[in-house]
C-alpha atoms as a PDB file:
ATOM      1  CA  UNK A   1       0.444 -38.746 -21.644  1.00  0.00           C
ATOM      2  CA  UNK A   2      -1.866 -35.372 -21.250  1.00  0.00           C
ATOM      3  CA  UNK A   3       0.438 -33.217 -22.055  1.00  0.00           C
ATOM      4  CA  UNK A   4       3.403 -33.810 -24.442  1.00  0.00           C
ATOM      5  CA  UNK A   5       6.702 -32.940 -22.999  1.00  0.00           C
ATOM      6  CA  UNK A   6       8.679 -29.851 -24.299  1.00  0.00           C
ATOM      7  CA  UNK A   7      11.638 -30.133 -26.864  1.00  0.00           C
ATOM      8  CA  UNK A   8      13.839 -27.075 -26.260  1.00  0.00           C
ATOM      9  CA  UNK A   9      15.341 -27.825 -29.771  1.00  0.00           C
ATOM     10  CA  UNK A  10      12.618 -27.633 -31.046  1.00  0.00           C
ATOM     11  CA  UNK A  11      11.569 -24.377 -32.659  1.00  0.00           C
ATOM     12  CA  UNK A  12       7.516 -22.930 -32.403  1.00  0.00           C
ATOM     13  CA  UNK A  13       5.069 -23.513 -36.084  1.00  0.00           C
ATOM     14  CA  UNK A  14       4.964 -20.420 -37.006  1.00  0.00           C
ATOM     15  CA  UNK A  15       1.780 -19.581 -38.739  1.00  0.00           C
ATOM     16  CA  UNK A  16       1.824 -18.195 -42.473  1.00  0.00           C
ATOM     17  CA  UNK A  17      -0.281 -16.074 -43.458  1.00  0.00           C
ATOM     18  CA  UNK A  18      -1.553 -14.981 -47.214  1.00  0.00           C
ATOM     19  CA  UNK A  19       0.121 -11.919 -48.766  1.00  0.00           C
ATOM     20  CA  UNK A  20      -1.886  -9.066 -49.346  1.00  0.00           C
ATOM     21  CA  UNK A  21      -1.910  -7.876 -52.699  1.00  0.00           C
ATOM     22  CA  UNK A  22      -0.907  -4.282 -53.280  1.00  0.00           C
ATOM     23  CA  UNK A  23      -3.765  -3.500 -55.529  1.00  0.00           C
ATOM     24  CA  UNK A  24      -5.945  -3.993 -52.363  1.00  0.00           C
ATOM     25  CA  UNK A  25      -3.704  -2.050 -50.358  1.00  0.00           C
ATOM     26  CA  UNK A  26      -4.158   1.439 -52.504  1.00  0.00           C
ATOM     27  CA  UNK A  27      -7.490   2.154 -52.436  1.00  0.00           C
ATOM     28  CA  UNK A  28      -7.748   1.601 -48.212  1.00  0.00           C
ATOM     29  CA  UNK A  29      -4.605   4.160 -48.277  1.00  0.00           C
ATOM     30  CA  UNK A  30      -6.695   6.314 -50.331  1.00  0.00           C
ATOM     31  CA  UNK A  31      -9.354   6.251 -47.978  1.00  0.00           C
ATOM     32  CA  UNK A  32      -7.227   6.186 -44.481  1.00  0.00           C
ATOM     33  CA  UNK A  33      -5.748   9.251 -46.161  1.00  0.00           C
ATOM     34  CA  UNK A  34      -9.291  11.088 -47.238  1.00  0.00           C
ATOM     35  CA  UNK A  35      -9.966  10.259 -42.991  1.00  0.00           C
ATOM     36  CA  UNK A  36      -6.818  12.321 -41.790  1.00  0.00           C
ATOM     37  CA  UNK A  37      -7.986  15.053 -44.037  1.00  0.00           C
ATOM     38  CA  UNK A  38     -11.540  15.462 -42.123  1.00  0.00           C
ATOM     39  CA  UNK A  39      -9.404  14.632 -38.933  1.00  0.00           C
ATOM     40  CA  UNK A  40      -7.465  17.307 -39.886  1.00  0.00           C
ATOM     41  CA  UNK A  41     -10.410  19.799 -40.629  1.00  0.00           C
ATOM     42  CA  UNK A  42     -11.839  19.405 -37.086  1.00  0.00           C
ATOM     43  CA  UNK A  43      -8.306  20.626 -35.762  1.00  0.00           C
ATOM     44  CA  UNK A  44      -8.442  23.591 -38.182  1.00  0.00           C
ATOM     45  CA  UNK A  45     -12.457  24.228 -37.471  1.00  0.00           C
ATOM     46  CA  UNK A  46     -11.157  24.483 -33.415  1.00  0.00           C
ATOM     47  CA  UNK A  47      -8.557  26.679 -34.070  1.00  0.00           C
ATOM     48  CA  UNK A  48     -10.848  29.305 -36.132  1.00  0.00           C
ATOM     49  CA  UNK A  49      -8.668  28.715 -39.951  1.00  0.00           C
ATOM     50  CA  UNK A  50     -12.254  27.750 -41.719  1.00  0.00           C
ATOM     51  CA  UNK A  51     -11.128  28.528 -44.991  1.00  0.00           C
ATOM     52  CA  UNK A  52      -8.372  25.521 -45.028  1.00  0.00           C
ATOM     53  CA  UNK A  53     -11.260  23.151 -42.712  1.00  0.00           C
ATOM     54  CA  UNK A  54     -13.637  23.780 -45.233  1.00  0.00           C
ATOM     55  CA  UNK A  55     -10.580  23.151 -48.106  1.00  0.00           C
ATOM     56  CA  UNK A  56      -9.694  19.723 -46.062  1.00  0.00           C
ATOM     57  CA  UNK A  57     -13.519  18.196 -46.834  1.00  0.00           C
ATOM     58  CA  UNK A  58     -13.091  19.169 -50.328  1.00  0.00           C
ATOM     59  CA  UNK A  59     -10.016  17.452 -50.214  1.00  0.00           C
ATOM     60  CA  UNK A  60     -11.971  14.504 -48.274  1.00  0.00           C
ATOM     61  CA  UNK A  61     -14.640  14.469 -50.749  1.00  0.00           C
ATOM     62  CA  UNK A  62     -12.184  13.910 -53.827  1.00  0.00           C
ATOM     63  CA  UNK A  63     -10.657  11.094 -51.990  1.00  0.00           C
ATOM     64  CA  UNK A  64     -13.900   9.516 -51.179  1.00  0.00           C
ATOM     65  CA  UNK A  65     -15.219   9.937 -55.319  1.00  0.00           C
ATOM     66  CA  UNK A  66     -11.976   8.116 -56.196  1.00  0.00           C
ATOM     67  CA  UNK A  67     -11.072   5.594 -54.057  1.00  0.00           C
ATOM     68  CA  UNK A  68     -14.151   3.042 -55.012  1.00  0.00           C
ATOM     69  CA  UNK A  69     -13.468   3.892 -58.425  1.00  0.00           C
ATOM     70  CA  UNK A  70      -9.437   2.906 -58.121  1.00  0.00           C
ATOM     71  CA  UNK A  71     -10.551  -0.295 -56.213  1.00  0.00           C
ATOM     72  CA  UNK A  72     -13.048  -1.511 -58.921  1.00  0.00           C
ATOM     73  CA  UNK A  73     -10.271  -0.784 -61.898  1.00  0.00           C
ATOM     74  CA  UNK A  74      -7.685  -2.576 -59.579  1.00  0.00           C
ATOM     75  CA  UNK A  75     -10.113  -5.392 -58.917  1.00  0.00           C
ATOM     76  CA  UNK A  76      -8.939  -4.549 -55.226  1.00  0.00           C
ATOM     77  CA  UNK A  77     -12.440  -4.657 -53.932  1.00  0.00           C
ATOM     78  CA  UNK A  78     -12.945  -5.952 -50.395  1.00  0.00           C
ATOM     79  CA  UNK A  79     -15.625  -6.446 -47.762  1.00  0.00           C
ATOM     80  CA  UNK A  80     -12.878  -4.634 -44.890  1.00  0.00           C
ATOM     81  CA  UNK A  81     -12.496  -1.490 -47.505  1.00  0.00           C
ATOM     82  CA  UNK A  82     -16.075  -1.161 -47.743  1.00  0.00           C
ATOM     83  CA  UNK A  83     -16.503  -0.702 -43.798  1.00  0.00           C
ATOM     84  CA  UNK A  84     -13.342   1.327 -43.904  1.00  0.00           C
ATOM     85  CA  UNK A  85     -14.923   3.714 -46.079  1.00  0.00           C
ATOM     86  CA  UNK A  86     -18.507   3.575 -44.260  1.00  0.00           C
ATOM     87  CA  UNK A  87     -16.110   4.508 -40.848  1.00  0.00           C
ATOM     88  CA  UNK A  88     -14.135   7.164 -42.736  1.00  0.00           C
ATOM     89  CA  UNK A  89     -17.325   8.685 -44.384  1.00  0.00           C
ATOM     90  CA  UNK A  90     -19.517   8.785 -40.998  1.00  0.00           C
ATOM     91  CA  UNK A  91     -16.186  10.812 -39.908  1.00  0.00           C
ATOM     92  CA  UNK A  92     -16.158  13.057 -43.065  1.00  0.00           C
ATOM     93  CA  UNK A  93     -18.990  13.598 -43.693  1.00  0.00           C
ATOM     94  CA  UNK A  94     -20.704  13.554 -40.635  1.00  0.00           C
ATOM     95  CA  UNK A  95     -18.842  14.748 -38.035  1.00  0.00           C
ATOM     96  CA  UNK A  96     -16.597  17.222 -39.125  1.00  0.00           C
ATOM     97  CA  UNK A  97     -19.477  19.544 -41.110  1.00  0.00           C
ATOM     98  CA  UNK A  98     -21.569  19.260 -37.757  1.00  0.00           C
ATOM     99  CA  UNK A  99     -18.536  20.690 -35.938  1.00  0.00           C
ATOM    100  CA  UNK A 100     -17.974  23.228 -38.433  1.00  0.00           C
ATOM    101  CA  UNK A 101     -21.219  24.163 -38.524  1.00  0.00           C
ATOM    102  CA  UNK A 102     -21.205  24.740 -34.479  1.00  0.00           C
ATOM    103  CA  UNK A 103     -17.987  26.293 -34.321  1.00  0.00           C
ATOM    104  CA  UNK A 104     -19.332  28.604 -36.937  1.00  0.00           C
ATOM    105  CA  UNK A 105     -22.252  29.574 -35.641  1.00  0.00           C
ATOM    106  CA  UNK A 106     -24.613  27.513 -34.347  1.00  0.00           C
ATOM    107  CA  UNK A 107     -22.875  27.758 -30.444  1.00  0.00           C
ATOM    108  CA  UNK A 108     -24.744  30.766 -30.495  1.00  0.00           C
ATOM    109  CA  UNK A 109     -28.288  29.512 -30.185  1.00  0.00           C
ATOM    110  CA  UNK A 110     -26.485  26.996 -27.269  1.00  0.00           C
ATOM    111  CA  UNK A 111     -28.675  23.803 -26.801  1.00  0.00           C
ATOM    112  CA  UNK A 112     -30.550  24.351 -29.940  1.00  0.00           C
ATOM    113  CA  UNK A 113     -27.527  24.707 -31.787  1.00  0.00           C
ATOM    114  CA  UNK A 114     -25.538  21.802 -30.601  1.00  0.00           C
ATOM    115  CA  UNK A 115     -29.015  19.412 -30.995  1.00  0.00           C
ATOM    116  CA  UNK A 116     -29.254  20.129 -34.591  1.00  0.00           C
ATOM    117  CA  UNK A 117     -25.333  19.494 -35.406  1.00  0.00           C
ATOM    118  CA  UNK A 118     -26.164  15.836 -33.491  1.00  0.00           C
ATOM    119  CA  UNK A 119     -29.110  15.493 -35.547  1.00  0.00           C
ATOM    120  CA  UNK A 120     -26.890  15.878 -38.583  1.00  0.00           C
ATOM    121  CA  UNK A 121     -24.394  13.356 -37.712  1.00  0.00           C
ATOM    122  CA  UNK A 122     -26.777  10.711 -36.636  1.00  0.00           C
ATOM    123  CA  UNK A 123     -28.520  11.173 -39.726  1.00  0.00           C
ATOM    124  CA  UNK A 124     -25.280  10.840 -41.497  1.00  0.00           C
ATOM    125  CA  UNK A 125     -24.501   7.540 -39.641  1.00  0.00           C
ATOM    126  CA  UNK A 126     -27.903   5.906 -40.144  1.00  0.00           C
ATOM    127  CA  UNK A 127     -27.877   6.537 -44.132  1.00  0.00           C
ATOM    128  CA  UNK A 128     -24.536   4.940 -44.675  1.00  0.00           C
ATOM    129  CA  UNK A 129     -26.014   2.196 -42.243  1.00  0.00           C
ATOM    130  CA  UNK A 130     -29.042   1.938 -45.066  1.00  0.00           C
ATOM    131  CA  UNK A 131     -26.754   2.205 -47.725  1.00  0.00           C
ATOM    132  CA  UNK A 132     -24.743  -1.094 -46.096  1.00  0.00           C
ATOM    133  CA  UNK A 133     -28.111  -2.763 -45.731  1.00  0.00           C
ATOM    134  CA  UNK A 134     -29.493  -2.344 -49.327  1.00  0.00           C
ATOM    135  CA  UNK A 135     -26.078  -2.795 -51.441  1.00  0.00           C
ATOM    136  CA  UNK A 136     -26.525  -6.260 -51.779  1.00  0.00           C
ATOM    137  CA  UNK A 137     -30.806  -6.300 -51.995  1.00  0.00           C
ATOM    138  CA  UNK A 138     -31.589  -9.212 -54.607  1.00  0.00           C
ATOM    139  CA  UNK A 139     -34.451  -7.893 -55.315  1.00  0.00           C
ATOM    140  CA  UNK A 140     -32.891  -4.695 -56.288  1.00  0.00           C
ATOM    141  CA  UNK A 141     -33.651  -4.013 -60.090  1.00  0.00           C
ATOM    142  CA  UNK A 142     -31.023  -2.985 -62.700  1.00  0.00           C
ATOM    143  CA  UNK A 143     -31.941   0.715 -63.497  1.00  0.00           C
ATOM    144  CA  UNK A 144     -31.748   0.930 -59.552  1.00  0.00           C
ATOM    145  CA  UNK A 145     -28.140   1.566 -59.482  1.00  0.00           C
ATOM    146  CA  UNK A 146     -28.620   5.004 -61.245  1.00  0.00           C
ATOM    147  CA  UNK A 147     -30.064   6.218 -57.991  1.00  0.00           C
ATOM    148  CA  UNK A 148     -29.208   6.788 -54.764  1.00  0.00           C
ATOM    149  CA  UNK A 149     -32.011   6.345 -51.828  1.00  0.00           C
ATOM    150  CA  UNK A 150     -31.660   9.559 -49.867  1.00  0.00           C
ATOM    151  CA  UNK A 151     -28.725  12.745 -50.388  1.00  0.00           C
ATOM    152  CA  UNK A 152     -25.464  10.781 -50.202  1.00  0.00           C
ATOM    153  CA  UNK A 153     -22.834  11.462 -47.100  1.00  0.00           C
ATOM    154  CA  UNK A 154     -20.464  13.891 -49.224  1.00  0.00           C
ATOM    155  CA  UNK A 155     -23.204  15.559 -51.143  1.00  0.00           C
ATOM    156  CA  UNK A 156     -24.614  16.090 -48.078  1.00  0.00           C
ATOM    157  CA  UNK A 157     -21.615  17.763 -46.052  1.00  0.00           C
ATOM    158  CA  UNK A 158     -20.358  19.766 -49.361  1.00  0.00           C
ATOM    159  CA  UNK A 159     -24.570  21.266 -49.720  1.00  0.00           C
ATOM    160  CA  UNK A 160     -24.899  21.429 -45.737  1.00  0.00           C
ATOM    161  CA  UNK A 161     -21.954  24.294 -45.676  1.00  0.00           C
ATOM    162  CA  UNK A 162     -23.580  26.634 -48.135  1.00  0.00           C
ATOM    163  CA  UNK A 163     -24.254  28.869 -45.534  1.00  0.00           C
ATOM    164  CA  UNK A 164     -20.279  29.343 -44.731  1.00  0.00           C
ATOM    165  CA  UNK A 165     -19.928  29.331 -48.005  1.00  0.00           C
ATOM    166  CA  UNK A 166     -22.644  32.456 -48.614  1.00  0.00           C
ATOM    167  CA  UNK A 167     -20.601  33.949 -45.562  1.00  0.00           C
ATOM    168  CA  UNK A 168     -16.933  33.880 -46.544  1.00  0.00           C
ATOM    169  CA  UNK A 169     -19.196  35.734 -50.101  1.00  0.00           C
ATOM    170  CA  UNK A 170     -20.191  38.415 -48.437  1.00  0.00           C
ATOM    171  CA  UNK A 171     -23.358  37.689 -46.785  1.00  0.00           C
ATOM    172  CA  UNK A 172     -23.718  39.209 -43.031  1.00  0.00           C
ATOM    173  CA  UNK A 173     -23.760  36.737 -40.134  1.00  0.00           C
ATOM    174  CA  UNK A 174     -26.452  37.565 -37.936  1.00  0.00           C
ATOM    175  CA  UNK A 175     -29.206  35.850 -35.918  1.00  0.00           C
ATOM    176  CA  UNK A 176     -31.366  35.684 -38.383  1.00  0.00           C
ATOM    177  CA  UNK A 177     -28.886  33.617 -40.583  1.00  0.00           C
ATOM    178  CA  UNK A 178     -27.905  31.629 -37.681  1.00  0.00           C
ATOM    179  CA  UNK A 179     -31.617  30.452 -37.137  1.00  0.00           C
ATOM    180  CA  UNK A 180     -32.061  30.154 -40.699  1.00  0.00           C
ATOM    181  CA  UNK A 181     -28.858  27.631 -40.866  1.00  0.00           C
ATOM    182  CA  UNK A 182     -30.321  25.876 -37.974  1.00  0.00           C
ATOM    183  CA  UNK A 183     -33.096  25.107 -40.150  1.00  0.00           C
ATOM    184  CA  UNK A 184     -31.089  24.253 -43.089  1.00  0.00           C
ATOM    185  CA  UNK A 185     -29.364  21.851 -41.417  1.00  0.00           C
ATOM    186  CA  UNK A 186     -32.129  20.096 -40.051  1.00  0.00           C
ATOM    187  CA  UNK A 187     -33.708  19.905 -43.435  1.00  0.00           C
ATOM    188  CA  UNK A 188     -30.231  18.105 -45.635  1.00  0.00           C
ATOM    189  CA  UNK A 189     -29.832  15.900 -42.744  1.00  0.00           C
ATOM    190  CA  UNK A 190     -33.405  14.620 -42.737  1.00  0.00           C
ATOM    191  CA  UNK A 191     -33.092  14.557 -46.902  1.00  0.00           C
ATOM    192  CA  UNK A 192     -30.479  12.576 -46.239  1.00  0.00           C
ATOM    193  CA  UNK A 193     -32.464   9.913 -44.573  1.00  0.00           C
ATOM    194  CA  UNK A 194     -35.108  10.298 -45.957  1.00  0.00           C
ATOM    195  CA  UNK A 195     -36.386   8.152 -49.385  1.00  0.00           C
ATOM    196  CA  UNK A 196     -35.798  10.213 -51.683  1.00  0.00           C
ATOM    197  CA  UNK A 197     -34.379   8.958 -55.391  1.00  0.00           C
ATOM    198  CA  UNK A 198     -31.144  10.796 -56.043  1.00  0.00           C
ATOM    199  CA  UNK A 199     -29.041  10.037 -58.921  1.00  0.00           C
ATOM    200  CA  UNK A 200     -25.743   8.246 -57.984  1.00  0.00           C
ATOM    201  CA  UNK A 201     -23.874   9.229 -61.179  1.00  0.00           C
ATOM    202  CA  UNK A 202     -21.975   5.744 -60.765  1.00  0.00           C
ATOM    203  CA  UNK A 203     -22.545   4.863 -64.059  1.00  0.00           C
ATOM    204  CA  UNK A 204     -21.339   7.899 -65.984  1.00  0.00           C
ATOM    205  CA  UNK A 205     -17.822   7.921 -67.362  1.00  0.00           C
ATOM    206  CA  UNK A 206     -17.113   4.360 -67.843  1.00  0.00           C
ATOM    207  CA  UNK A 207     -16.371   5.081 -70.996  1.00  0.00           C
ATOM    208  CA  UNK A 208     -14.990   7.902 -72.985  1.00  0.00           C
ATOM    209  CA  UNK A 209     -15.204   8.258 -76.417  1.00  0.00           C
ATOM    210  CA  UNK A 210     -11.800   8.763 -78.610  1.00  0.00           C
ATOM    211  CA  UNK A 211     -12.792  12.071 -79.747  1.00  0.00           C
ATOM    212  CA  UNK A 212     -14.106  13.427 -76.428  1.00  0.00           C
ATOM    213  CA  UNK A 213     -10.661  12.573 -74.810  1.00  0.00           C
ATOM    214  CA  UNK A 214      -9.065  15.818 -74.855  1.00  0.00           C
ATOM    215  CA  UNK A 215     -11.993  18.006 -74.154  1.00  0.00           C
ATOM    216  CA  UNK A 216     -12.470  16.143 -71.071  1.00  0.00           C
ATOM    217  CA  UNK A 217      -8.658  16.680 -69.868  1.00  0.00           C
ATOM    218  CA  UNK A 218      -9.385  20.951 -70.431  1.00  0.00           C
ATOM    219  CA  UNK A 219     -13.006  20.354 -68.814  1.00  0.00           C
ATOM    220  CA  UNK A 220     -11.591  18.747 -65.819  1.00  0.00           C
ATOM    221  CA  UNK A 221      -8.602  21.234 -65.505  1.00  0.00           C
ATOM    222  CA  UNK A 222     -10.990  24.336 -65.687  1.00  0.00           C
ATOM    223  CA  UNK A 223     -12.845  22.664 -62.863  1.00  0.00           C
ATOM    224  CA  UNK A 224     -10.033  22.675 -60.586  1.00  0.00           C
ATOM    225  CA  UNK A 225      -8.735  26.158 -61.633  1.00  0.00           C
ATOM    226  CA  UNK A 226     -12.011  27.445 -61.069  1.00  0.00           C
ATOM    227  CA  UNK A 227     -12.054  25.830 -57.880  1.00  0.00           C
ATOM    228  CA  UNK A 228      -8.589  27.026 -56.540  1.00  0.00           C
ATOM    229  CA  UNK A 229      -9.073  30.361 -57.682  1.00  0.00           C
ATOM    230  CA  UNK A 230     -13.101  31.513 -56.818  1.00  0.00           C
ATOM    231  CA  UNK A 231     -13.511  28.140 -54.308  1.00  0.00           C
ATOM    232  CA  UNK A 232     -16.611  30.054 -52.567  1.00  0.00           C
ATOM    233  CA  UNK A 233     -18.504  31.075 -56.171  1.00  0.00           C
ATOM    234  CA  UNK A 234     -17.958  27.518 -57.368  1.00  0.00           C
ATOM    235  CA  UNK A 235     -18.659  25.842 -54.117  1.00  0.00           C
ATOM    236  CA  UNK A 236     -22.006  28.346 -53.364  1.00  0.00           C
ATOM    237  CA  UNK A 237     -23.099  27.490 -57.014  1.00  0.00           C
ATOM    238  CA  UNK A 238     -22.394  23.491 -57.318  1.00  0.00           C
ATOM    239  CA  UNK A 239     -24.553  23.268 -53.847  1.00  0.00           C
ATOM    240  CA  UNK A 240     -27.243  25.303 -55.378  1.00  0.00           C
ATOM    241  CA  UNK A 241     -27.449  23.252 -58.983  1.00  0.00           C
ATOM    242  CA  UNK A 242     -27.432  20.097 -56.650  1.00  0.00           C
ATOM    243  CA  UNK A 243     -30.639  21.163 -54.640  1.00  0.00           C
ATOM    244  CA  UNK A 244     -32.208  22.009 -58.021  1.00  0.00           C
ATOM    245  CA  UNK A 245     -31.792  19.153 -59.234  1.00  0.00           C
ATOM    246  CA  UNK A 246     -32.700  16.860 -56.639  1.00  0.00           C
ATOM    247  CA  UNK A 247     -36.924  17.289 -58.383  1.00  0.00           C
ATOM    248  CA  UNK A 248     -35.219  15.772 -61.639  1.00  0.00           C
ATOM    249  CA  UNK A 249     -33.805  12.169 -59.378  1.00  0.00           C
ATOM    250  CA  UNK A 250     -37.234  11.717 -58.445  1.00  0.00           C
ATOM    251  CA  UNK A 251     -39.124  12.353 -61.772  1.00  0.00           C
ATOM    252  CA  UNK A 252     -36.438   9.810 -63.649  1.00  0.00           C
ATOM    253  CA  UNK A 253     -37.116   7.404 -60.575  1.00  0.00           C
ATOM    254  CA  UNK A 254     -41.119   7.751 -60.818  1.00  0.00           C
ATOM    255  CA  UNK A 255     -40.517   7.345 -64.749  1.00  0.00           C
ATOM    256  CA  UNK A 256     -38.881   4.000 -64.657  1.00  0.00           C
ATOM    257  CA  UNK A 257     -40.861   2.799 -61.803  1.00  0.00           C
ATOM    258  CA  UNK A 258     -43.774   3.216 -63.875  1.00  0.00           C
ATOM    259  CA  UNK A 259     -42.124   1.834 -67.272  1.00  0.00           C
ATOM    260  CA  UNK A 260     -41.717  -1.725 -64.576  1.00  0.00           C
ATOM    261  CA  UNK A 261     -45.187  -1.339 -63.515  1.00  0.00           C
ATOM    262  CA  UNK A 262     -46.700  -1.124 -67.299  1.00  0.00           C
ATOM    263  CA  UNK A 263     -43.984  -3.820 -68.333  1.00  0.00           C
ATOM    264  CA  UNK A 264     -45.190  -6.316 -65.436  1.00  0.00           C
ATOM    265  CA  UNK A 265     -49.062  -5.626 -66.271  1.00  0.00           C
ATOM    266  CA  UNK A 266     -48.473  -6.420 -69.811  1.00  0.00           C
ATOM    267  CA  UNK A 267     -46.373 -10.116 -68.640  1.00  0.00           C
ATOM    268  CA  UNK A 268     -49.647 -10.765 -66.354  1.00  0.00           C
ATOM    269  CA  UNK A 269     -52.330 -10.160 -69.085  1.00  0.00           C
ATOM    270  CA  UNK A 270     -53.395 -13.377 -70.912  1.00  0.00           C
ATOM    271  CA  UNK A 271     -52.889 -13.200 -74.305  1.00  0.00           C
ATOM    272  CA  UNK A 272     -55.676 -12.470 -76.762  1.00  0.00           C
ATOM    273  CA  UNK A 273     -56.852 -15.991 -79.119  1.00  0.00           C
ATOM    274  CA  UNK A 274     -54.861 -15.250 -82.496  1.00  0.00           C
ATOM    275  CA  UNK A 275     -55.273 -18.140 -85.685  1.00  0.00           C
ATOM    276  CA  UNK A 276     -51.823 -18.935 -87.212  1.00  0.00           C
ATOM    277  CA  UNK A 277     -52.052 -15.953 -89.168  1.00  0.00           C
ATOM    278  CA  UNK A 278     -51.927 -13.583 -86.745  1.00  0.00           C
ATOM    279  CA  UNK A 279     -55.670 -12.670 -86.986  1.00  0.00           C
ATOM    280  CA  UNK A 280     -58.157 -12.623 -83.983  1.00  0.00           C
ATOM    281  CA  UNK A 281     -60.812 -16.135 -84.728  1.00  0.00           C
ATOM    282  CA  UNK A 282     -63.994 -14.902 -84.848  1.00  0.00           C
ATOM    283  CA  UNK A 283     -66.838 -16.310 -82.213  1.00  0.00           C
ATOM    284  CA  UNK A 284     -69.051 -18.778 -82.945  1.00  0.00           C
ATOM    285  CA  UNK A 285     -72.660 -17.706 -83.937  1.00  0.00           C
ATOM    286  CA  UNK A 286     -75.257 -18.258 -81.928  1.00  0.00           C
ATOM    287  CA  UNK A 287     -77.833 -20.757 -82.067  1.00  0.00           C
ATOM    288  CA  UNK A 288     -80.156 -18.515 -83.452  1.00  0.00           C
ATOM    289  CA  UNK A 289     -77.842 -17.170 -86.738  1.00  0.00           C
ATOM    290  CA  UNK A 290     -77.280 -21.562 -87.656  1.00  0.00           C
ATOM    291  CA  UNK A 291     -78.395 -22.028 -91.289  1.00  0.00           C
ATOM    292  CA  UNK A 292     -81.184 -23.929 -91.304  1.00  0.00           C
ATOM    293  CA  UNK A 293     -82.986 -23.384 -87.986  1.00  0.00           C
ATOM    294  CA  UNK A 294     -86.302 -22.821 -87.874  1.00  0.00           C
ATOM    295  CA  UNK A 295     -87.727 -19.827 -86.066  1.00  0.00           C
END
């Protein structure tokens, strides 16, 4: 027969599938919950409360600096929570400062405005595209890791609102600051494509030393006081120390490049004739300095 006949007493297969793990669940709650928060700060942007948008990317930006971390000390690593947190980021980090940004200030200059807050996202989309792309590059070499190619998504949104920041300070917002955060803009977003070595910090803070326990705890406390209580000063100034530094990623990248380059010369040079001693062997006269030969 072509087709079997149907038992009615007889009840469907149902398919089993493989539990998920709960230490894989956490860190993708982590970052679903980092994505409401910039979600959450477009709302707030629209509505004119900056001061709790610009709180909610903070907010987003914790999430995101924790999440990987919580998923490689769980072992919950997974290829779905590394798009999850490419999607989430482009939204973050993207997105919702280009909004901000618009909403802000840049709807004044109209077209011109609204052009450079696209530029910013797309740029943000295409370096966490790059970032997918080179993660798992063979040829990649160890010291690489240190070093990010480009300004990373959240550095990028936290440094890209300095002028709100300089704003909500004090500082007068006029047409000339409009123009000049047009330009501002423009300039992190292409940094953030563009090749620049940036240190990724990834590898600091594996481990703490016994001693150094404590201080960190009051370190890391201060940092969030100061945060809570002068969030403009401490935002204005990390943003500032960041584009500083950025000089400092490329001079340790040139440095190690060139340590590889001098390391792989040295591997491709033959090696110099040496006895068993250790001692260069001297030539062989010449036919002319033989004992013996007349001139």
């Amino acid at each position: 027969m072509v087709f079997q006949p149907i038992d009615p007493t007889q009840s469907p297969r149902r398919r089993r599938f493989k539990a998920i793990p709960v230490r894989t669940l956490l860190p993708n709650l982590i970052t679903l919950l980092a994505l409401c928060a910039g979600l959450t700060a477009i709302r707030l942007a629209i509505e004119g409360k900056l001061e709790l948008a610009l709180g909610a990317i903070v907010f987003a930006a914790v999430l995101d600096a924790i999440d990987g971390r919580v998923a490689r000390m769980l072992k919950g690593t997974s290829r779905f929570g590394a798009e999850l947190d490419s999607l989430a980021d482009f939204v973050n980090f993207g997105v919702t400062p280009a909004l901000i940004l618009y909403f802000w200030g840049l709807h004044e200059l109209k077209s011109a405005g609204w052009i450079v807050a696209l530029v910013f996202a797309i740029c943000a989309a295409l370096r966490l595209a790059r970032f997918n792309v080179m993660i798992d590059d063979p040829n990649k070499p160890a010291w690489a890791g240190n070093f990010f190619t480009g300004i990373p998504a959240p550095a990028g949104a936290l440094t890209v609102l300095l002028p709100i920041y300089l704003f909500f300070l004090g500082v007068p917002k006029g047409l000339v600051t409009i123009w000049l955060t047009l330009f501002y803009t423009l300039a992190i977003g292409l940094l953030m494509v563009s090749r620049l070595p940036v240190f990724s910090g990834k590898r600091v803070g594996k481990r703490v030393p016994p001693e150094m326990v404590l201080p960190v705890f009051v370190v890391v406390v201060l940092v969030f006081a100061l945060l809570i209580s002068y969030p403009w000063e401490v935002l204005s100034f990390g943003a500032i120390v960041f584009l500083l530094c950025l000089p400092l990623g490329w001079l340790s990248y040139r440095d190690y490049t060139r340590k590889d380059a001098l390391a792989a010369e040295a591997v491709a040079a033959p090696p110099s004739a040496t006895d068993t001693a250790g001692e260069p062997i001297p030539e062989a006269p010449g036919e002319q300095d033989r004992p013996g030969r007349l001139n």
